[in-house]
Protein backbone atom coordinates (compact mmCIF):
# COMPACT_ATOMS: atom_id res chain seq x y z
CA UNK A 1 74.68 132.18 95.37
CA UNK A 2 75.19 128.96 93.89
CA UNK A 3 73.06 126.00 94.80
CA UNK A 4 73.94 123.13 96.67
CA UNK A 5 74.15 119.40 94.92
CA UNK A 6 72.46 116.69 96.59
CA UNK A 7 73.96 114.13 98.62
CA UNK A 8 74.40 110.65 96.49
CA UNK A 9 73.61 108.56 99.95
CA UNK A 10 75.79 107.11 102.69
CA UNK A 11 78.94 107.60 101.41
CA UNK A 12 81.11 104.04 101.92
CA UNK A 13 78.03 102.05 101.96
CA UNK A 14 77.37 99.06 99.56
CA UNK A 15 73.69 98.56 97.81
CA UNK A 16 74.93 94.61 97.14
CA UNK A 17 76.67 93.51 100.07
CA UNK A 18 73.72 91.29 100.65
CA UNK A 19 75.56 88.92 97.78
CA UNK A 20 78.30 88.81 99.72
CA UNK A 21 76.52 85.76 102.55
CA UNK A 22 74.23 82.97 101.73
CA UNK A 23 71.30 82.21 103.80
CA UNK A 24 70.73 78.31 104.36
CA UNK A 25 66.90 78.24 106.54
CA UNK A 26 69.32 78.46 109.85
CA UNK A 27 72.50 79.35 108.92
CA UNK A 28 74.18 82.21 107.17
CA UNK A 29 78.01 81.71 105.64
CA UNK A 30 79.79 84.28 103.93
CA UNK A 31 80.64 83.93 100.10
CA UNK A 32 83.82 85.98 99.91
CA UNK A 33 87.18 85.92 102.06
CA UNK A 34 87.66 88.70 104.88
CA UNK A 35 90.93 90.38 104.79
CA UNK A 36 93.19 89.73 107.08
CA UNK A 37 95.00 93.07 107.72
CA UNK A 38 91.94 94.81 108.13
CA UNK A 39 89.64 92.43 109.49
CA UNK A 40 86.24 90.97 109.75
CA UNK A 41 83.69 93.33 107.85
CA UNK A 42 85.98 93.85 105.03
CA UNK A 43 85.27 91.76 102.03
CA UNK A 44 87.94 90.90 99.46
CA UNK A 45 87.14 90.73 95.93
CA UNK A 46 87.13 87.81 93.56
CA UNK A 47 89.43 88.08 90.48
CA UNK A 48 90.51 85.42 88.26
CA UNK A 49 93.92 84.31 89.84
CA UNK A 50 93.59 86.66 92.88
CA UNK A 51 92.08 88.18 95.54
CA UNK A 52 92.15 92.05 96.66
CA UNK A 53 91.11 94.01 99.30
CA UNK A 54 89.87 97.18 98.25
CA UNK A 55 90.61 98.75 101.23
CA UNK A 56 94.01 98.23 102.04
CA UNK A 57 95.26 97.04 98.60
CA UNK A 58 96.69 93.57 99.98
CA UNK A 59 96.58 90.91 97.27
CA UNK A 60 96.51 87.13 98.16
CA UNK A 61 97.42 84.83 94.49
CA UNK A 62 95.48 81.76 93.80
CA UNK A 63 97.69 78.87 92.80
């Protein structure tokens, strides 16, 4: 019987989402955009001229 491969962790979860707010003595604001199909909680990621949601796949253009 073969053996079974160990779990990697929490599948989904992100070890750096703590970069994603900043933390000002009493208040916390977020760094990066939520999308806006899916939602608050999902982050969208920073590119050059654009940002994507790696969920859904929309993509907003910076002008």
């Amino acid at each position: 019987m073969a053996a079974k491969k160990a779990s990697a962790g929490k599948k989904g979860s992100s070890p750096n989402v703590y970069k994603y707010f900043k933390v000002d003595k009493d208040k916390i604001t977020r760094g990066r955009k939520n999308c806006s199909r899916c939602g608050k909680g999902v982050f969208m990621s920073k590119h050059k001229d654009r940002n994507t949601c790696g969920k859904c796949g929309l993509t907003e253009f910076n002008q």
